[in-house]
N, C-alpha and C. Protein backbone atom coordinates (compact mmCIF):
# COMPACT_ATOMS: atom_id res chain seq x y z
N UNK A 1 0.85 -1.18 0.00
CA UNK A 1 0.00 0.00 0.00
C UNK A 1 0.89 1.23 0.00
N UNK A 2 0.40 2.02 -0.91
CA UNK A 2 1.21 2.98 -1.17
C UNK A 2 0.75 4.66 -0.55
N UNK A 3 1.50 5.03 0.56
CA UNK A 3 0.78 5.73 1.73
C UNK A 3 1.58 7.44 1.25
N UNK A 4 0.54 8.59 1.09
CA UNK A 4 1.12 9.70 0.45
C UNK A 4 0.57 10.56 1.34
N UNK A 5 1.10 12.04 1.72
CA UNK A 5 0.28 13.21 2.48
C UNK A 5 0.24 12.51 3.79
N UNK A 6 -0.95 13.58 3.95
CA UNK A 6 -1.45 13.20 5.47
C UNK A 6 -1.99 11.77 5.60
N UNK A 7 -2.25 10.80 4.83
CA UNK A 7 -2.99 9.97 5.08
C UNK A 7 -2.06 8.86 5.22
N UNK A 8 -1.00 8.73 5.43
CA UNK A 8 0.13 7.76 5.97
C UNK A 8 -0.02 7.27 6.99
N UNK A 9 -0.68 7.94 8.12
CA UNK A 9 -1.14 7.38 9.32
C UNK A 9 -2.15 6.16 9.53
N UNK A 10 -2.78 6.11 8.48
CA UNK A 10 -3.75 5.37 8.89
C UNK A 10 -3.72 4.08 8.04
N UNK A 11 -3.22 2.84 8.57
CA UNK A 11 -2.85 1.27 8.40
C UNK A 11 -1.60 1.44 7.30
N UNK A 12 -0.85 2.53 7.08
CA UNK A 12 0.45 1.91 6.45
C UNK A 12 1.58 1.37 7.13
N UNK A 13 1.98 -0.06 6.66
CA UNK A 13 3.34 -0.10 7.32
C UNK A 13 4.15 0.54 7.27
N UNK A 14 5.24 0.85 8.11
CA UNK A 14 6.23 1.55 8.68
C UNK A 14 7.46 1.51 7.03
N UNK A 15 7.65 2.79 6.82
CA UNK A 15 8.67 2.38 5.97
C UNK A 15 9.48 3.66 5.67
N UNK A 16 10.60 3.32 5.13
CA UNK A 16 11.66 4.66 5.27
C UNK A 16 10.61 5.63 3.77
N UNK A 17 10.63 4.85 2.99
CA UNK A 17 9.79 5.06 1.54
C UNK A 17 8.46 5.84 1.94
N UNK A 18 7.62 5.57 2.83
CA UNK A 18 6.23 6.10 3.45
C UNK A 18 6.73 7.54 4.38
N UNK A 19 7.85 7.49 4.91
CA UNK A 19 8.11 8.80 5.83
C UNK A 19 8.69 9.92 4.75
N UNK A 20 9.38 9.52 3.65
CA UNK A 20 9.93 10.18 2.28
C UNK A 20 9.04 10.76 2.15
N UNK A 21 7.30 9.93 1.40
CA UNK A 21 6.76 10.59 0.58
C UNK A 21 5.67 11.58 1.61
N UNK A 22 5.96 11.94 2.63
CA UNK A 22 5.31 12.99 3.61
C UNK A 22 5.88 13.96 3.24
N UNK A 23 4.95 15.13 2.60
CA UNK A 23 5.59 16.40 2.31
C UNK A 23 6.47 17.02 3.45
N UNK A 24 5.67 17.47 4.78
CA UNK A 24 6.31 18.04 6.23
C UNK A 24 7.31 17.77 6.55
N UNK A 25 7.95 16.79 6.16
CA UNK A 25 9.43 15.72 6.30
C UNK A 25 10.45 16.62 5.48
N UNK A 26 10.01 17.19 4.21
CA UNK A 26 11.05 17.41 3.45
C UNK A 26 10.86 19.29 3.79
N UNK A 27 9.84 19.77 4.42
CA UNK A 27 10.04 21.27 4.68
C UNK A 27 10.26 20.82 5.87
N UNK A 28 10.73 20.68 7.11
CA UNK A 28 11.11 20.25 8.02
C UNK A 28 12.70 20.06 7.95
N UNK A 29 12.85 19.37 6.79
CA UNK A 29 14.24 19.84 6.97
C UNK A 29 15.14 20.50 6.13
N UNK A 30 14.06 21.58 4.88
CA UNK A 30 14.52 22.63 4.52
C UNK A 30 14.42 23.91 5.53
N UNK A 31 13.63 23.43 6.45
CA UNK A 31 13.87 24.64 7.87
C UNK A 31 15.29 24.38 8.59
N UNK A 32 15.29 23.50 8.84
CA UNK A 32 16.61 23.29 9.83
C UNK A 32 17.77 23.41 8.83
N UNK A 33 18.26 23.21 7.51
CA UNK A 33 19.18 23.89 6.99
C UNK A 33 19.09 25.22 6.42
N UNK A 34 18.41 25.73 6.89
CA UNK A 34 18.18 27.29 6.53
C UNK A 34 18.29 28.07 8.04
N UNK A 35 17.71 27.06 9.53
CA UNK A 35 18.09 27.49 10.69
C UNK A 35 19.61 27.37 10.57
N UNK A 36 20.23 26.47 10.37
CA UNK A 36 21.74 26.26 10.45
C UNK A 36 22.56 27.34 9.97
N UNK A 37 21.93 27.80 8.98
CA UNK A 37 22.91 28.96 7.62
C UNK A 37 22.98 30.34 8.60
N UNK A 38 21.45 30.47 9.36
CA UNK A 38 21.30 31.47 10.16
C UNK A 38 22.28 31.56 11.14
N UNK A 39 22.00 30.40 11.67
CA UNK A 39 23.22 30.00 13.21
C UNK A 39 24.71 30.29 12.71
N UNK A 40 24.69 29.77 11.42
CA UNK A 40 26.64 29.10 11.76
C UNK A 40 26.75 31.27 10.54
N UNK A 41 26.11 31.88 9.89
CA UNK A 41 26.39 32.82 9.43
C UNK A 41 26.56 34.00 10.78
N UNK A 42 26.09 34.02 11.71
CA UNK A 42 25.96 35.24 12.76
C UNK A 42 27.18 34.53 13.68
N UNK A 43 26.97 33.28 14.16
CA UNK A 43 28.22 32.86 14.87
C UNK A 43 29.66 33.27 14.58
N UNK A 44 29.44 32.85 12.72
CA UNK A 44 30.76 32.81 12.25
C UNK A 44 31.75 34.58 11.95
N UNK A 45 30.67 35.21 11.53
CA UNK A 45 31.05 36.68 10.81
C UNK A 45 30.85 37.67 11.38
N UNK A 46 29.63 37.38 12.31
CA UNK A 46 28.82 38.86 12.57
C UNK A 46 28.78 39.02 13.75
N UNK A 47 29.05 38.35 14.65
CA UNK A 47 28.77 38.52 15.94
C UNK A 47 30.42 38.16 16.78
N UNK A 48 30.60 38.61 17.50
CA UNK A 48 32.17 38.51 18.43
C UNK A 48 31.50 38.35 19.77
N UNK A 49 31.98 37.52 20.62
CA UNK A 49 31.09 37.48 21.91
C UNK A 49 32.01 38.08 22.68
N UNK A 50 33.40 38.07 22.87
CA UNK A 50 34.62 38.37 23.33
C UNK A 50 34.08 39.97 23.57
N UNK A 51 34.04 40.73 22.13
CA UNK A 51 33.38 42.40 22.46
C UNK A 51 32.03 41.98 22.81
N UNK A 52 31.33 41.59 22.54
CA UNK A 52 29.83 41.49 22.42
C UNK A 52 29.32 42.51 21.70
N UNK A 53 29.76 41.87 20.84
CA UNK A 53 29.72 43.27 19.20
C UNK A 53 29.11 42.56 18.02
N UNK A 54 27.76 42.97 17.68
CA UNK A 54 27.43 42.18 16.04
C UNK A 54 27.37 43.53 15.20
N UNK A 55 27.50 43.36 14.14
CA UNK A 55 27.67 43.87 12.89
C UNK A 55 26.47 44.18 12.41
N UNK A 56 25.04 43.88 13.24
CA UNK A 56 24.09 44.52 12.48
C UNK A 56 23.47 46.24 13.69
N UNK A 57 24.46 46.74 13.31
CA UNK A 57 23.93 48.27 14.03
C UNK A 57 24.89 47.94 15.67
N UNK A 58 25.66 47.11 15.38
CA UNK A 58 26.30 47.10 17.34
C UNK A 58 25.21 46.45 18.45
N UNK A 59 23.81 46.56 17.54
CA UNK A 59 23.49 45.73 18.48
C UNK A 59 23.46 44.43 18.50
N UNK A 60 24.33 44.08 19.59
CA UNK A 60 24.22 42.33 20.07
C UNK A 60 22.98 41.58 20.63
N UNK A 61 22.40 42.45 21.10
CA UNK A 61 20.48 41.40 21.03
C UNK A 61 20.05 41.26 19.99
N UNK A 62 20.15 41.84 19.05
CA UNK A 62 19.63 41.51 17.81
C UNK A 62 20.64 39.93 17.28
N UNK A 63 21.83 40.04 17.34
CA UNK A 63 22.54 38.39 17.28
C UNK A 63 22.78 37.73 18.21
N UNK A 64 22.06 38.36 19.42
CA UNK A 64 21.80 36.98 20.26
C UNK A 64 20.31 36.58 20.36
N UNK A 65 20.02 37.32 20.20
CA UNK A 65 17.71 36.43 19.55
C UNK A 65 18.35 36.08 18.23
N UNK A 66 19.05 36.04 17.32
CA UNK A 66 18.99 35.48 15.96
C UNK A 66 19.95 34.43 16.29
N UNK A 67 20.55 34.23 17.26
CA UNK A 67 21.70 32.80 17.69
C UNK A 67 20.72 31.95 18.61
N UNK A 68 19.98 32.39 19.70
CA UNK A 68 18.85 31.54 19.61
C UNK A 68 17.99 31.20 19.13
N UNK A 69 17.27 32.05 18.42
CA UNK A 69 16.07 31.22 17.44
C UNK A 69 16.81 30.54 16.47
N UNK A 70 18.06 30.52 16.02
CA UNK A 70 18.44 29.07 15.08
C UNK A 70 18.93 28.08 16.12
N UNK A 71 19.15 28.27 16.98
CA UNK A 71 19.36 27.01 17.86
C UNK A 71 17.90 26.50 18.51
N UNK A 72 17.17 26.95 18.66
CA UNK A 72 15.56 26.59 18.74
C UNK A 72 15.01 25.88 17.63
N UNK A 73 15.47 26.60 16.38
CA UNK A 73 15.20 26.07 15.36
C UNK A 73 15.47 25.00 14.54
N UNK A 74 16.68 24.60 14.94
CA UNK A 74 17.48 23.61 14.71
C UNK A 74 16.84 22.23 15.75
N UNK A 75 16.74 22.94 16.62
CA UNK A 75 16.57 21.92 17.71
C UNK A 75 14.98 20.98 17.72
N UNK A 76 14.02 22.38 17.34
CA UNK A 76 12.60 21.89 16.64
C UNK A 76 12.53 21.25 15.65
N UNK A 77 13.21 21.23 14.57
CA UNK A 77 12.98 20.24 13.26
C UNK A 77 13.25 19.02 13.64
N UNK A 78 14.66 19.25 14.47
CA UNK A 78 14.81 17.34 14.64
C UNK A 78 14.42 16.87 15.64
N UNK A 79 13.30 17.16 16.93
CA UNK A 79 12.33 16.75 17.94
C UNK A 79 11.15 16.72 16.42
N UNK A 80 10.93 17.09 15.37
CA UNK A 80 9.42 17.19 14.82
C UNK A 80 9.74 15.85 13.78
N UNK A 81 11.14 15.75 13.08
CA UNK A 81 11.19 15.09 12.12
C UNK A 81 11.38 13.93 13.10
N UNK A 82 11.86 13.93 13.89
CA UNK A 82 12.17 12.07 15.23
C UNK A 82 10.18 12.37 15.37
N UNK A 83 9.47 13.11 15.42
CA UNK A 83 7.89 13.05 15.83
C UNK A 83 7.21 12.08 14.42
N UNK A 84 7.72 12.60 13.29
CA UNK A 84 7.20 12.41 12.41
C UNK A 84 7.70 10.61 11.60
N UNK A 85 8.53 10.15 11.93
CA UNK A 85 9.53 8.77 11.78
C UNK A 85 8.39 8.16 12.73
N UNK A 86 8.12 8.49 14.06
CA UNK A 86 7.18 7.52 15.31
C UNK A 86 5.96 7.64 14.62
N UNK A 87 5.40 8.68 13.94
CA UNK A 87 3.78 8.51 13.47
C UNK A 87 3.70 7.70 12.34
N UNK A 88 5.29 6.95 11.65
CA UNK A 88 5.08 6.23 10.62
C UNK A 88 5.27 4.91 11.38
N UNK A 89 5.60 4.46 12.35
CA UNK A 89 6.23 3.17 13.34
C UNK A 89 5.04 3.15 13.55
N UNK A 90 4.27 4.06 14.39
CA UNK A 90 3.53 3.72 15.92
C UNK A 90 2.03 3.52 14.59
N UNK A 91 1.40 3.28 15.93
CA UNK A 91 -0.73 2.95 15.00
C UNK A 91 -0.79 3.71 16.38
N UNK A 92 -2.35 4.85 15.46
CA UNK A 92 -2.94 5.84 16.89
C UNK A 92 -4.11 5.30 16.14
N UNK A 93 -4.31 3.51 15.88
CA UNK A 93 -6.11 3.73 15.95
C UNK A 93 -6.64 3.54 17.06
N UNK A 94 -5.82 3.42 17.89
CA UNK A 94 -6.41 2.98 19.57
C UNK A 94 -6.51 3.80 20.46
N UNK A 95 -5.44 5.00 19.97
CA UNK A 95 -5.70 6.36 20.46
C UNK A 95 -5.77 7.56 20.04
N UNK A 96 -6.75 7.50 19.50
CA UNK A 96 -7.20 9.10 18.80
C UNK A 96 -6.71 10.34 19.27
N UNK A 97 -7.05 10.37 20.72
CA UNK A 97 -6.96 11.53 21.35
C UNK A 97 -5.58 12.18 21.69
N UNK A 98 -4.54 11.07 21.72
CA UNK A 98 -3.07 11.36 22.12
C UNK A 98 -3.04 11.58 20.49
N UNK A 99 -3.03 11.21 19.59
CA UNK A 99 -2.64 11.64 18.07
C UNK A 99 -3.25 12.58 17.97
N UNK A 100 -4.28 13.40 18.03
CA UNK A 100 -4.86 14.49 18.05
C UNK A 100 -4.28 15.95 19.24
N UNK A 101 -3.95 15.40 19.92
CA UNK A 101 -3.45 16.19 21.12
C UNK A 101 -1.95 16.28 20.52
N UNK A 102 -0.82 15.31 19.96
CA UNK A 102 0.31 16.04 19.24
C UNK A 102 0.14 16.53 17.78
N UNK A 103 -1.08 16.40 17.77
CA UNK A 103 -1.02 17.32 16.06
C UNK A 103 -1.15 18.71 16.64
N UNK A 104 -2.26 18.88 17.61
CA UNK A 104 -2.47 20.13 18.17
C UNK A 104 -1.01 20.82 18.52
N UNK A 105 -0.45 20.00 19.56
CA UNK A 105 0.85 20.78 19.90
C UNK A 105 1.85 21.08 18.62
N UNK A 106 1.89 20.12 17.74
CA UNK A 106 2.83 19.90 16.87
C UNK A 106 2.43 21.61 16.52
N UNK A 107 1.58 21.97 15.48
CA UNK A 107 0.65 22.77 15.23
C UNK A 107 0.85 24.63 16.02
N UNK A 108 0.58 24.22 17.66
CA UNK A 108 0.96 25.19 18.25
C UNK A 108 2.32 25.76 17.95
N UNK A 109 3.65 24.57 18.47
CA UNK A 109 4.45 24.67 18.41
C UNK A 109 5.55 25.40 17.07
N UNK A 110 4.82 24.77 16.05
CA UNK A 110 5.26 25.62 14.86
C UNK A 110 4.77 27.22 14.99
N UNK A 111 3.67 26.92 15.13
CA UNK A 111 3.19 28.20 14.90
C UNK A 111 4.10 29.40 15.63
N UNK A 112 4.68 29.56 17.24
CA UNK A 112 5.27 30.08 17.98
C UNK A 112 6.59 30.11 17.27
N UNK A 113 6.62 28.70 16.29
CA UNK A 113 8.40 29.32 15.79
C UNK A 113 8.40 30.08 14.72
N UNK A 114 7.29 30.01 13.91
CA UNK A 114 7.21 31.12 12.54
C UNK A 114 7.09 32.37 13.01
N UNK A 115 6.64 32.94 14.43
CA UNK A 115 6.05 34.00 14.84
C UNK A 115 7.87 34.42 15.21
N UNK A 116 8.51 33.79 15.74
CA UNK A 116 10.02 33.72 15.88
C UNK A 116 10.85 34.18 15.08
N UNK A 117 10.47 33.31 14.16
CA UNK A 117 11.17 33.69 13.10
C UNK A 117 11.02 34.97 12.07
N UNK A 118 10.06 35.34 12.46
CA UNK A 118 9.39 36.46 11.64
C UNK A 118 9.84 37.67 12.72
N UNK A 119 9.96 37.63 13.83
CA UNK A 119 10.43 38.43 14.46
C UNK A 119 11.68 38.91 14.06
N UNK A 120 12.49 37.78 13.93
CA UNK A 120 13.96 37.80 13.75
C UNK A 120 14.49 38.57 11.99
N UNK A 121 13.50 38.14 11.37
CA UNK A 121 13.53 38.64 9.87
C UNK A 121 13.61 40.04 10.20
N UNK A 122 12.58 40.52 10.90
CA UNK A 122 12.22 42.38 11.16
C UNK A 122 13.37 42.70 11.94
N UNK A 123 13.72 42.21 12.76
CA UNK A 123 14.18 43.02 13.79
C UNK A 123 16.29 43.05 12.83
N UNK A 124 16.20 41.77 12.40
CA UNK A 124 17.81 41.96 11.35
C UNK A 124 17.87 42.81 10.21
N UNK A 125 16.50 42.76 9.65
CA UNK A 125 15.98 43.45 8.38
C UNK A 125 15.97 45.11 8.86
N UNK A 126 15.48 45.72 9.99
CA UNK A 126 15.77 46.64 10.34
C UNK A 126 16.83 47.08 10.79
N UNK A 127 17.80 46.40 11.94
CA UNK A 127 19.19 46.60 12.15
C UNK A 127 20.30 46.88 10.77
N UNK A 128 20.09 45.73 9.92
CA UNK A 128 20.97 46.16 8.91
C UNK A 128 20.99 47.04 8.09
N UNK A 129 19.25 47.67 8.13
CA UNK A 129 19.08 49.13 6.99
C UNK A 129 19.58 49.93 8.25
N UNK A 130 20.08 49.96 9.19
CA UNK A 130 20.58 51.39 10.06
C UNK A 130 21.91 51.03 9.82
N UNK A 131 22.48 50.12 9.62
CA UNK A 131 24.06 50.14 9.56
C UNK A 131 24.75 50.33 8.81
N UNK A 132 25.74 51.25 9.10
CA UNK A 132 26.35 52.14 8.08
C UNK A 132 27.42 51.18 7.34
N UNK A 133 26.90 50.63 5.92
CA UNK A 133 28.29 49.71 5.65
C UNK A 133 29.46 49.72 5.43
N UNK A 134 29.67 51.19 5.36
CA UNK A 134 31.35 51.68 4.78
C UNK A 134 32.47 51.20 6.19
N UNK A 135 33.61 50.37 5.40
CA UNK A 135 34.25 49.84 6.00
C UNK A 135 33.88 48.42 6.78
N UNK A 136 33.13 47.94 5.94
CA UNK A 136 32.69 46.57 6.00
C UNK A 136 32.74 45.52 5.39
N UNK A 137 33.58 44.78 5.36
CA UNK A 137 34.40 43.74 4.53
C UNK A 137 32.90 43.18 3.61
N UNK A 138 33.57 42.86 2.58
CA UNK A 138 32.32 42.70 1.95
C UNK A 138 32.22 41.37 2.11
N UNK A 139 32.94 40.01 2.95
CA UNK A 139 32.33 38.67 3.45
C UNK A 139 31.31 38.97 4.07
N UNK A 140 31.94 39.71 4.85
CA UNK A 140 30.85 40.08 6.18
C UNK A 140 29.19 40.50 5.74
N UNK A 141 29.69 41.49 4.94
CA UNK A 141 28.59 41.98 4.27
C UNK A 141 27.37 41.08 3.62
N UNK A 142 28.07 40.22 2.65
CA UNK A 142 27.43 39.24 2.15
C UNK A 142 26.53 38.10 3.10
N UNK A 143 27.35 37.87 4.24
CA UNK A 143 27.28 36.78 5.22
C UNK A 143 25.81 37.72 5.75
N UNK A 144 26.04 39.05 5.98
CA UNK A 144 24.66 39.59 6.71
C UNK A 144 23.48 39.99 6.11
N UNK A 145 23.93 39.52 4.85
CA UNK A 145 22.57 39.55 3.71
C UNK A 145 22.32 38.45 3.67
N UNK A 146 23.20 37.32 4.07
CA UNK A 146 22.60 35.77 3.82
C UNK A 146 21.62 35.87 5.03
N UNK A 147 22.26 35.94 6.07
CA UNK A 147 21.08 35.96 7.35
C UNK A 147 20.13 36.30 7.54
N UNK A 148 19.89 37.84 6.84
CA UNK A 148 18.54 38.23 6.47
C UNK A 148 17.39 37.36 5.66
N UNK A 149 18.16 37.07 4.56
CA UNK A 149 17.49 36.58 3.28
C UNK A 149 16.70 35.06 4.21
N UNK A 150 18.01 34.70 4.61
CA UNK A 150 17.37 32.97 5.43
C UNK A 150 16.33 33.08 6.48
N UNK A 151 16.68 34.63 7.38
CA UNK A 151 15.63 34.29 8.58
C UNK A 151 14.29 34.41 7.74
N UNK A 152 14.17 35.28 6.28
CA UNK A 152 12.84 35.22 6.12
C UNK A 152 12.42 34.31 5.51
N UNK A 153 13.07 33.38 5.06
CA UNK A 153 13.04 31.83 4.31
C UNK A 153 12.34 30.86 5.66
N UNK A 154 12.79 31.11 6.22
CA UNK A 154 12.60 30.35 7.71
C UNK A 154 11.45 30.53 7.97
N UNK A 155 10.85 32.05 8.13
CA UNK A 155 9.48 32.57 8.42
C UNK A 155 8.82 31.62 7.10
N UNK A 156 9.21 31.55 5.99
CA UNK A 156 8.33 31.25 5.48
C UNK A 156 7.67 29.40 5.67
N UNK A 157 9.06 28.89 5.54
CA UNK A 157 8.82 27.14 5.93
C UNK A 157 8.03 26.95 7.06
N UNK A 158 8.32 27.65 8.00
CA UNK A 158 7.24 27.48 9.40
C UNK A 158 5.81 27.93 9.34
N UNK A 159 6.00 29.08 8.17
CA UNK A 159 4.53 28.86 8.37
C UNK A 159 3.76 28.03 6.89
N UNK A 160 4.84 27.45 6.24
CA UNK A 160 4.37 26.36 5.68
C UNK A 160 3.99 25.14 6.60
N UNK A 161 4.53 24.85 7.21
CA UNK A 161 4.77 23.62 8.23
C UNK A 161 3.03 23.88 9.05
N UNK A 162 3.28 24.93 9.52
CA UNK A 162 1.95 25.03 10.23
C UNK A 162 0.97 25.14 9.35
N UNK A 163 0.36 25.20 7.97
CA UNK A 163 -0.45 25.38 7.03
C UNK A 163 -0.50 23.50 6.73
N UNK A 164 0.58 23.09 6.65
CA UNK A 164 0.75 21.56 7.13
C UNK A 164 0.13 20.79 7.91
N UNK A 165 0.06 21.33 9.08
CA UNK A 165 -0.86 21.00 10.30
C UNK A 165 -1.72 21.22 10.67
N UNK A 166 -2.06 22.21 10.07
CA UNK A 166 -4.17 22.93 10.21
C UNK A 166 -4.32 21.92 8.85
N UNK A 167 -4.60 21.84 8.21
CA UNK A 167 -5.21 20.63 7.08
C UNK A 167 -5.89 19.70 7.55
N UNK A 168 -4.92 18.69 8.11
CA UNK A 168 -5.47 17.78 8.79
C UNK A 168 -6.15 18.21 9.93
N UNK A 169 -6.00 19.23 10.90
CA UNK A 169 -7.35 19.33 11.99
C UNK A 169 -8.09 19.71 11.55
N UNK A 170 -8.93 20.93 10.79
CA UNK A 170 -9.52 20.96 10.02
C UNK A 170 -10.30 19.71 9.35
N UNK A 171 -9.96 18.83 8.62
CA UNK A 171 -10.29 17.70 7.79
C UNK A 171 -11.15 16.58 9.13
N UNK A 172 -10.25 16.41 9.90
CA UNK A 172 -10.70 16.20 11.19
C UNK A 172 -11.71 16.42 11.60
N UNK A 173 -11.81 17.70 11.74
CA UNK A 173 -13.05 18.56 12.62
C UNK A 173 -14.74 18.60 11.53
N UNK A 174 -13.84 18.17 10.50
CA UNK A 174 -15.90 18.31 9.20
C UNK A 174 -15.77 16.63 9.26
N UNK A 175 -15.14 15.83 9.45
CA UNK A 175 -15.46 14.77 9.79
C UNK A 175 -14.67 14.03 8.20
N UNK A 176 -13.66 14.42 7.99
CA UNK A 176 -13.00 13.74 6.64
C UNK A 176 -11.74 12.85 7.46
N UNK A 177 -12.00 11.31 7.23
CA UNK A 177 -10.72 11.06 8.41
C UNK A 177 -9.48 10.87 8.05
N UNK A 178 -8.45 11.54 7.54
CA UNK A 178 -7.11 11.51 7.19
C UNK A 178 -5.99 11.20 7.67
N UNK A 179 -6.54 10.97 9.57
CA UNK A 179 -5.74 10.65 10.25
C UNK A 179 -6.00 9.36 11.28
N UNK A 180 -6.84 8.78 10.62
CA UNK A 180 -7.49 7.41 11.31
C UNK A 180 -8.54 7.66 12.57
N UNK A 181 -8.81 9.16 13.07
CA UNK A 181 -9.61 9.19 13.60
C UNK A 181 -11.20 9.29 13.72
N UNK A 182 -12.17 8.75 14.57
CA UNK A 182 -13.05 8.28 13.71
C UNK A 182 -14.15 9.88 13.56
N UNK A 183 -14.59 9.71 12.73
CA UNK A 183 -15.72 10.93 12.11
C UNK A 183 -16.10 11.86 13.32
N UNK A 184 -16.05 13.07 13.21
CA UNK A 184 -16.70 14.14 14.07
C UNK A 184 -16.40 14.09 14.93
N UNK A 185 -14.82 13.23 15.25
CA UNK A 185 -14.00 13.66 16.56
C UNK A 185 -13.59 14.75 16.38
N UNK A 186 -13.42 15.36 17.38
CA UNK A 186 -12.79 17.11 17.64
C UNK A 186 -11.65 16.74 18.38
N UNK A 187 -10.24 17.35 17.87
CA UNK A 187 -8.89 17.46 18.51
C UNK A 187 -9.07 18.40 19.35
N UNK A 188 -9.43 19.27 19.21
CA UNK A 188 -9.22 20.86 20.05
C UNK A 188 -9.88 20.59 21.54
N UNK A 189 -10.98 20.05 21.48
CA UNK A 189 -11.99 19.81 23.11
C UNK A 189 -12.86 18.88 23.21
């Protein structure tokens, strides 16, 4: 049986081939190498912890919220993609409500990181239009246009990911069962 989308959950065997053809799998981990580019670009060029000096306007909160949200970010894809490998192993026809209750979180949880990430887009996207570039190596330079460009790449996969995860509750909730749960169950309450 050949198991595609959201509907993998329900009686496919477990297979590396069945977790492949899950779209969320493959933006899942075009997020986390786009969190990475973020992380290892501000670590590497832009930020000095020694001064506690970044390169976008001097301010260092601005590359230290953009050094944590890729380490958040990094850290969320591969807790979601290890989530997403168990929903191809495990059977939730016995428990609806725990499979419904981590779609919800799954769901939440993205959602809080696109809001993250979108933060991080504005707040670099604004730092770097105040910074004066003259006398700014142009690696550097480049490296702080990559960071920009990625945090808003990032905003965007997450809130792909979460457009991912309302589908199926939704589908859920009018009673279409995509996720083996049975008709006119409600995830939410």
């Amino acid at each position: 049986m050949l198991c595609t989308g959201v509907t993998y959950k329900t009686g496919c065997k477990a297979s590396v081939r069945n977790l492949l053809l899950y779209p969320l799998t493959y933006i899942r981990l075009m997020a986390l190498i786009c969190s990475i580019v973020v992380f290892s670009c501000i670590a590497d060029q832009l930020y000095d912890s020694r001064n506690d000096h970044c390169i976008y306007n001097g301010n260092s909160s601005c590359c230290k919220y953009d050094l944590a949200v890729g380490v958040i970010g990094c850290a969320l894809c591969l807790i979601f993609v290890t989530k997403d490998t168990l929903y191809v192993v495990l059977d939730f026809s016995e428990h609806p409500r725990l499979q419904a209750t981590l779609l919800v979180v799954d769901c939440i949880t993205n959602g809080v990181c696109a809001a993250l990430w979108f933060a991080s887009f504005v707040l670099t996207s604004d730092q770097w239009r105040q910074t004066n570039s003259t006398g700014i190596a142009a690696s550097t330079n480049n490296c702080a246009n990559v960071g920009v460009a990625f945090s808003f790449l990032c905003t965007l996969l997450w809130i792909a990911i979460v457009i991912g995860n309302v589908i199926p509750i939704i589908r859920t909730r009018r009673g279409v069962c995509s996720y083996g749960l049975r008709s006119g169950y409600n995830p939410i309450g």
